[in-house]
Protein backbone atom coordinates (compact mmCIF):
# COMPACT_ATOMS: atom_id res chain seq x y z
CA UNK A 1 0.00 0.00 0.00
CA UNK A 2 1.64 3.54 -0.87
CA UNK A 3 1.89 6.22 1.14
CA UNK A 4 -1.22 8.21 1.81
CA UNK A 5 -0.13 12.20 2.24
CA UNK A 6 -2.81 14.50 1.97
CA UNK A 7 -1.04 17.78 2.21
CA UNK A 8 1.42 18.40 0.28
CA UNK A 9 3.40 21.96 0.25
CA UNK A 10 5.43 20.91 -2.81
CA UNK A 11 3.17 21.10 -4.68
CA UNK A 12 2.88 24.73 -4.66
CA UNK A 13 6.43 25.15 -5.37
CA UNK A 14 7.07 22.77 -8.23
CA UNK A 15 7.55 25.87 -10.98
CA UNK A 16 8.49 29.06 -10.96
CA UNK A 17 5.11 30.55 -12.63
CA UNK A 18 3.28 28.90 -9.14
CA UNK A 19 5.58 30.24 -6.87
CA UNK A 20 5.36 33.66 -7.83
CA UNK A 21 1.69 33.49 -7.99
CA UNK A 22 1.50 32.51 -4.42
CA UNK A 23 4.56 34.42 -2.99
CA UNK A 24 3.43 36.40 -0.08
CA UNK A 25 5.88 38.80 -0.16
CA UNK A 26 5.96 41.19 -3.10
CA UNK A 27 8.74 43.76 -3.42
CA UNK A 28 8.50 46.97 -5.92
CA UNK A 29 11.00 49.35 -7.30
CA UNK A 30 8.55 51.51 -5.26
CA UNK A 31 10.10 50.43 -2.18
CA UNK A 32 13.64 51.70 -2.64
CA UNK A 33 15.20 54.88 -1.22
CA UNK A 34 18.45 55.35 -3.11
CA UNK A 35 21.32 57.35 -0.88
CA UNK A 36 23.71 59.88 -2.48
CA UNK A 37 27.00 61.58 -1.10
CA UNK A 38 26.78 65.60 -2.19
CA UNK A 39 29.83 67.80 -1.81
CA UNK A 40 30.77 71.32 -2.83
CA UNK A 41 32.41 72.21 -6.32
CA UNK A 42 31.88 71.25 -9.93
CA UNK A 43 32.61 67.76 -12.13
CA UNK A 44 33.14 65.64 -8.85
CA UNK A 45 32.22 61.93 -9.05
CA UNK A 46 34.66 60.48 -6.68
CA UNK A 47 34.50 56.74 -6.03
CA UNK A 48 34.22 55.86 -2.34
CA UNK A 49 37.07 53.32 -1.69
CA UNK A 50 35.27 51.76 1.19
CA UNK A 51 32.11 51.34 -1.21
CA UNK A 52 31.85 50.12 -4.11
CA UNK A 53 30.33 51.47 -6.82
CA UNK A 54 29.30 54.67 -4.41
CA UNK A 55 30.61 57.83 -5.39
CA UNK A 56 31.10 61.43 -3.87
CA UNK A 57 28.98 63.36 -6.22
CA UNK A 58 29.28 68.04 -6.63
CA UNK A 59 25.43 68.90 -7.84
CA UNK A 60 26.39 69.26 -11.87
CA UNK A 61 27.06 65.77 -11.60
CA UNK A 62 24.62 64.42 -9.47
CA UNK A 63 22.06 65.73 -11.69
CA UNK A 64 23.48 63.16 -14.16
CA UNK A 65 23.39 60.47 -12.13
CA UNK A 66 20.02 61.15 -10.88
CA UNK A 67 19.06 61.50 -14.53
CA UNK A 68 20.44 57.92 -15.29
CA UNK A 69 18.45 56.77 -11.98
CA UNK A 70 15.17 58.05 -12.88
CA UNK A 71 15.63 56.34 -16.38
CA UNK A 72 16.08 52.83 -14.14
CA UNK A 73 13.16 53.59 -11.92
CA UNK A 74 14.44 55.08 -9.17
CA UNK A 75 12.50 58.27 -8.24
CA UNK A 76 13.48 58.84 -4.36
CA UNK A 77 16.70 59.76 -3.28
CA UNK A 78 18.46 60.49 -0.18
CA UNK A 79 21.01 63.32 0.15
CA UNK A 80 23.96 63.50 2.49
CA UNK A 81 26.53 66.66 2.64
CA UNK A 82 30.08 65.61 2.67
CA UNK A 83 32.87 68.26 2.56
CA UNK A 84 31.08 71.55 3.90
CA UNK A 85 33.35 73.73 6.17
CA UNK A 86 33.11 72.26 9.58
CA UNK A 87 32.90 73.95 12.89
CA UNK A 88 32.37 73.15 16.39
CA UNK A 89 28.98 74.18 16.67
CA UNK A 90 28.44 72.80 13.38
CA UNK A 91 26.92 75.56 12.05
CA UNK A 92 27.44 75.07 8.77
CA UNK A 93 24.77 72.65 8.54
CA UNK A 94 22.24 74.90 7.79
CA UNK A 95 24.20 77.55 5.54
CA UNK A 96 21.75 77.96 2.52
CA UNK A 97 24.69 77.63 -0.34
CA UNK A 98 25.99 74.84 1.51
CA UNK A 99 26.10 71.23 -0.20
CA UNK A 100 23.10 69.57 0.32
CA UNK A 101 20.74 72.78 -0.27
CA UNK A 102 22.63 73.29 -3.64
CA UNK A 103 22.02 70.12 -4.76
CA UNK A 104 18.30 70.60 -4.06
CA UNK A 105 17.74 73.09 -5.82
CA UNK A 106 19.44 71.65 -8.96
CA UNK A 107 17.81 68.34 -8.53
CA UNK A 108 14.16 70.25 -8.57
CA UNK A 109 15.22 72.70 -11.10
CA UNK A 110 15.73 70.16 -13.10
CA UNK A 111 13.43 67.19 -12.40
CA UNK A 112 10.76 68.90 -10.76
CA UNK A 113 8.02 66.64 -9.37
CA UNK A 114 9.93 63.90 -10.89
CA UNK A 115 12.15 63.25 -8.21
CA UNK A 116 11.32 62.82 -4.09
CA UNK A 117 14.21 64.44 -2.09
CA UNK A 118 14.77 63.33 1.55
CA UNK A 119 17.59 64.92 3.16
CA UNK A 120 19.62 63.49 6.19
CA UNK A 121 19.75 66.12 9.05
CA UNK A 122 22.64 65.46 11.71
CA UNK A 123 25.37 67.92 12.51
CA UNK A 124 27.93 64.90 12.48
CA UNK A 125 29.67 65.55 9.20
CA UNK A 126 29.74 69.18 10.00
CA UNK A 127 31.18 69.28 13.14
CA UNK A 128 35.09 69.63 13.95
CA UNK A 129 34.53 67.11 16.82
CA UNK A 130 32.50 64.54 14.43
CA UNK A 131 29.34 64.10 17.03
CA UNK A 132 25.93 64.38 16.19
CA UNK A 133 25.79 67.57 18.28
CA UNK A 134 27.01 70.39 20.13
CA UNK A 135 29.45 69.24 22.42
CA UNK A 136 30.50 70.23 25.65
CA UNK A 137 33.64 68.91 28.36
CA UNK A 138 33.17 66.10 25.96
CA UNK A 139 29.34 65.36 26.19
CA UNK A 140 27.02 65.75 23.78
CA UNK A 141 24.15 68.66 24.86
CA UNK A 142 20.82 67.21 24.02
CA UNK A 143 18.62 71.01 24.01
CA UNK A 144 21.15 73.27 22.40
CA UNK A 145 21.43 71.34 19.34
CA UNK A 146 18.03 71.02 18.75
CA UNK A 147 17.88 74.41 17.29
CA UNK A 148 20.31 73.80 15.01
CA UNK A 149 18.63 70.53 13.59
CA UNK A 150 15.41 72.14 12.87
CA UNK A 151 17.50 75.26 11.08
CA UNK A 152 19.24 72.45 9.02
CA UNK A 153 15.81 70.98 8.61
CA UNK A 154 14.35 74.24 7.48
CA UNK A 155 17.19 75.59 5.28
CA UNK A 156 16.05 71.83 3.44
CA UNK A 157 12.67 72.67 3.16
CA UNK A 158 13.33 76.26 1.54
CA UNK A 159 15.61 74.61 -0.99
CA UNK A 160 12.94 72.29 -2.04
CA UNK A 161 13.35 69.20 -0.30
CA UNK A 162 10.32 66.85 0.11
CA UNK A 163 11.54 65.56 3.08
CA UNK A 164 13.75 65.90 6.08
CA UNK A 165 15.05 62.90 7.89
CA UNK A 166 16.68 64.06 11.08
CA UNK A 167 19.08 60.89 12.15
CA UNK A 168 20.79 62.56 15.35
CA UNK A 169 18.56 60.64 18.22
CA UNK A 170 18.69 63.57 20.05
CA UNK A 171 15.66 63.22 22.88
CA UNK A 172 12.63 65.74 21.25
CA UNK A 173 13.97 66.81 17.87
CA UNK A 174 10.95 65.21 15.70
CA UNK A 175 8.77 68.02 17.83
CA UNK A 176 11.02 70.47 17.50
CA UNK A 177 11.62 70.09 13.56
CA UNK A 178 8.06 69.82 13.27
CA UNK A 179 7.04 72.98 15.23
CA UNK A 180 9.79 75.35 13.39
CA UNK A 181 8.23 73.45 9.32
CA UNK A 182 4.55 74.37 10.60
CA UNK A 183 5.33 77.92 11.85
CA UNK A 184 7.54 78.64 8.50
CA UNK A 185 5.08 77.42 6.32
CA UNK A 186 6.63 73.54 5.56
CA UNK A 187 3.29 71.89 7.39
CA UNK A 188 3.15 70.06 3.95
CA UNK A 189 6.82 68.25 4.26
CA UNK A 190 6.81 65.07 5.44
CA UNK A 191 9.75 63.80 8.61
CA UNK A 192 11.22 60.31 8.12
CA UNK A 193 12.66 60.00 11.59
CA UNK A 194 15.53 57.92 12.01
CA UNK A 195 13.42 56.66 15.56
CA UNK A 196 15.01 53.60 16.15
CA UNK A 197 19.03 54.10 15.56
CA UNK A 198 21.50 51.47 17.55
CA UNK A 199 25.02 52.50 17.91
CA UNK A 200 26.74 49.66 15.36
CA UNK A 201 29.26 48.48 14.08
CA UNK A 202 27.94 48.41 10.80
CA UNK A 203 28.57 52.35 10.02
CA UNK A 204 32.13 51.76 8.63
CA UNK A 205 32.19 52.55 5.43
CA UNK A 206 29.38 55.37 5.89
CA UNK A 207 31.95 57.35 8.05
CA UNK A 208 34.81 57.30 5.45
CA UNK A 209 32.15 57.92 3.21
CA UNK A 210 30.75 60.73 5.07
CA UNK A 211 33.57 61.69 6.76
CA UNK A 212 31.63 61.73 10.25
CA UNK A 213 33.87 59.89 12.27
CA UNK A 214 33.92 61.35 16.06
CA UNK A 215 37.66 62.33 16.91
CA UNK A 216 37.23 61.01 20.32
CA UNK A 217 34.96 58.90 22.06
CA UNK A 218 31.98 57.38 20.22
CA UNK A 219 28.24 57.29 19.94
CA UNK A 220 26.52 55.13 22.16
CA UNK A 221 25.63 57.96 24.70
CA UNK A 222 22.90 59.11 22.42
CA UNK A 223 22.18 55.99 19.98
CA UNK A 224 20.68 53.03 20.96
CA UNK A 225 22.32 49.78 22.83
CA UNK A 226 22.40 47.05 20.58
CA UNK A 227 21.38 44.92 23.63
CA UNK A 228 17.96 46.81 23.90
CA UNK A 229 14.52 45.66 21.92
CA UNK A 230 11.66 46.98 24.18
CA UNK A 231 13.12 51.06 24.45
CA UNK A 232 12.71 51.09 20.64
CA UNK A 233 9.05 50.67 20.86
CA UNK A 234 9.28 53.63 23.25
CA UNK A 235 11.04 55.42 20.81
CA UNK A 236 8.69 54.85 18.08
CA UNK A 237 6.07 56.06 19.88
CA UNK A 238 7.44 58.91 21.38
CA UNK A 239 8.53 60.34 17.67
CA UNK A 240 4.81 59.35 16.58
CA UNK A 241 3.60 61.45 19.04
CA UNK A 242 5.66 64.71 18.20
CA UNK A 243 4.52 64.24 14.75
CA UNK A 244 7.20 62.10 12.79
CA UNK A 245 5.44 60.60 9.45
CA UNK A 246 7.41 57.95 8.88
CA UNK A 247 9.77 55.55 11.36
CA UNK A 248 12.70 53.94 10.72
CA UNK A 249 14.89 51.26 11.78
CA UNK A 250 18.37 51.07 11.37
CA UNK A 251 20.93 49.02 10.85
CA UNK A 252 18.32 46.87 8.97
CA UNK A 253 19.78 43.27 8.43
CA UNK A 254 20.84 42.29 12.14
CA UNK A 255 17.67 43.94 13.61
CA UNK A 256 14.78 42.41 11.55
CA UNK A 257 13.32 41.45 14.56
CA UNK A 258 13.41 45.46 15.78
CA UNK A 259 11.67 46.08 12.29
CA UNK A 260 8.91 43.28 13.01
CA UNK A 261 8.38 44.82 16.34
CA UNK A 262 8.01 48.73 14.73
CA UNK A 263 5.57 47.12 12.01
CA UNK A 264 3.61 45.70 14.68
CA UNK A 265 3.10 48.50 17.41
CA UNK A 266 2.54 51.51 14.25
CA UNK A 267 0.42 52.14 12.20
CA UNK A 268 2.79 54.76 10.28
CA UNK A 269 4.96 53.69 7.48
CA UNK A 270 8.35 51.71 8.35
CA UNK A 271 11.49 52.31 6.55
CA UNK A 272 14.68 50.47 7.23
CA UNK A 273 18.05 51.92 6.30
CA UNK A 274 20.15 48.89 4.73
CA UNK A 275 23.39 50.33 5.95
CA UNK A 276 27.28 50.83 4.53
CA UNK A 277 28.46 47.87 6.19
CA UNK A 278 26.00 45.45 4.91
CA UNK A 279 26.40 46.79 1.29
CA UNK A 280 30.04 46.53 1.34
CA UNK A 281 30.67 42.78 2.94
CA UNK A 282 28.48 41.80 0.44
CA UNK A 283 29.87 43.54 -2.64
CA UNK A 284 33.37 42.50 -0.91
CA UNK A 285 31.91 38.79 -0.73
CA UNK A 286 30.58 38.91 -4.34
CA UNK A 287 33.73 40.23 -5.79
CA UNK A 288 35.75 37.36 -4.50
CA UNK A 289 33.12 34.37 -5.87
CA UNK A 290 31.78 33.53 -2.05
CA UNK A 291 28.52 34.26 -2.78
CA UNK A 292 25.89 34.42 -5.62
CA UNK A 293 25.77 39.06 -5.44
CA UNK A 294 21.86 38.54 -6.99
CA UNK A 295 20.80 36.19 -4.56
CA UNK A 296 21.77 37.06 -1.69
CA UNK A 297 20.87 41.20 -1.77
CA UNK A 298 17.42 39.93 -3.01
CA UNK A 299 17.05 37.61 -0.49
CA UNK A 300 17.80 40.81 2.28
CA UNK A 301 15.63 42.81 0.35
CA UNK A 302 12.85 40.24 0.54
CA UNK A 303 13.55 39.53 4.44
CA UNK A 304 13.07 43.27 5.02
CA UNK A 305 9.83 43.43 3.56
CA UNK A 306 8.97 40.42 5.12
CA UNK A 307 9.77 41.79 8.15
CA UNK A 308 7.28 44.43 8.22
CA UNK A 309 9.43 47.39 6.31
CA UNK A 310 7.43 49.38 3.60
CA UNK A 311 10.29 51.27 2.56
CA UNK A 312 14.33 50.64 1.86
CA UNK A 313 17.23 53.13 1.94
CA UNK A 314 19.71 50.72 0.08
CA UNK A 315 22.85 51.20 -2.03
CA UNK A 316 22.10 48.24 -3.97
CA UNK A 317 18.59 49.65 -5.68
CA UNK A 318 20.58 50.83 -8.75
CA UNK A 319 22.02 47.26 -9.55
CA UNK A 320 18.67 45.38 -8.26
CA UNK A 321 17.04 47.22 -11.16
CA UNK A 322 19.65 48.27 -13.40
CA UNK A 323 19.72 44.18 -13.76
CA UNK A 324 16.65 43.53 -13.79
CA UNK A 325 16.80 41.63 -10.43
CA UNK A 326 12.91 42.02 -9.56
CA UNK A 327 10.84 39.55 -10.78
């Protein structure tokens, strides 16, 4: 007598056409946030060692890249200064020729509506000291730099940006960014709030990238403990509450479970921010034949949306879809 198995699961993966009819998890060129390193001057594009395939980019040539981004489907970026004059107070953040608002108002300029600008706001690459904020008998002051994250926020929105994504974790600044938008007119622009930010190892790359590196001491006074899982549901909600549109977790690959938790306590959009040192093991890995490069960032991509994450700030969206990765 043969076997008698009612329920079989095979049989719902025995082709490719099935499979993707049943697939739970679907994953769009929709989904991707694609970051970009702006700095002062004219007909930069300077690869970042640490990175590959990233590039510091002046505004003239941005807008060409951009251009060839837009062509691949890629219609949200993410800006980051690099190379603005730094200070203690880091006050250069906000100057309205600096970097970032340049590139703003070249990117809209030319792409109008087009294109959906998010722009990081932190003091960290602007800063002599390389913290996130002012800093004082080596301490990082919480209030006073609060002001000068919503200017930087501000001097954003006047340049055109559709977006501000503060990424400091100072305690308050969602509320304070939002009050200073709404009473200069920027009600309309949207904060992505970097709520849930651990203190990891993973940043690497993004520092040399950025050039952000603290001189002394590190971050972990003001980002989260990597040891922690229930303070970022406080976190969540307390950037919720002062008015943060969208919440995000980051690193993103070793804290799935963190983005599981987000998805499940909010009702708010979740991004995840698939960070330097992710992208570059794996392009490291892939350039020395240890692993299939097309499996393995789809398979991350897929276990972030899986994981509750609606949207991805990754450096691998212009190969996913310049090679026709999706399905």
């Amino acid at each position: 007598m043969g076997i008698i198995i009612n329920n079989r699961p095979r049989r719902l993966r025995k082709s490719a056409i099935i499979r993707d009819a049943v697939a739970e998890i679907r994953l769009s060129k929709n989904q991707f946030i694609y970051p970009y390193f702006v700095t002062k001057g004219k007909n930069i594009k300077h690869p970042i060692a640490a990175m590959p395939g990233i590039h510091h980019f002046s505004p003239d040539e941005l807008v060409k890249d951009v251009e060839n981004a837009l062509q691949l489907g890629i219609n949200k970026v993410l800006l980051f200064g690099v190379g603005d004059a730094k200070h203690k107070d880091g006050h250069s953040a906000h100057d309205h020729i600096g970097s970032v608002p340049t590139a703003i108002r070249r990117l809209k300029a030319e792409f109008g509506q087009d294109i959906h600008i998010s722009t990081d706001v932190c003091v960290c690459a602007y800063t002599t000291h390389g913290h996130c904020g002012i800093l004082a008998n080596e301490h990082v002051l919480n209030d006073p730099t609060l002001d000068i994250l919503a200017r930087m926020a501000l001097t954003h929105a006047e340049a055109g940006a559709d977006m501000v994504a503060p990424s400091d974790m100072m305690d308050g600044r969602v509320g304070v960014i939002r009050q200073l938008l709404d009473k200069e007119g920027f009600s309309q622009v949207p904060i992505m709030s970097y709520s849930v930010k651990y203190a990891s190892h993973y940043y690497g790359p993004f520092r040399e990238a950025a050039d952000s590196s603290p001189q002394k001491g590190d971050r972990r006074g003001y980002q989260m403990d990597f040891r922690s899982t229930r303070e970022s549901l406080r976190e969540i909600a307390l950037d919720e509450a002062e008015g943060a549109d969208i919440l995000m977790v980051k690193p993103a690959l070793a804290y799935l479970d963190i983005i599981h938790q987000v998805r499940q306590q909010t009702d708010l959009p979740v991004a995840c921010y698939n960070v330097s040192g992710e992208y570059s093991m794996l392009k490291y890995a892939a350039s020395q034949g240890l692993v299939n490069e097309r499996g393995m960032v789809m398979e991350n991509m897929y276990a972030f949306t899986r994981a509750g994450a609606n949207l991805i700030i990754t450096y691998h969206a212009k190969d996913i879809l310049a090679n026709k990765w999706l399905p």
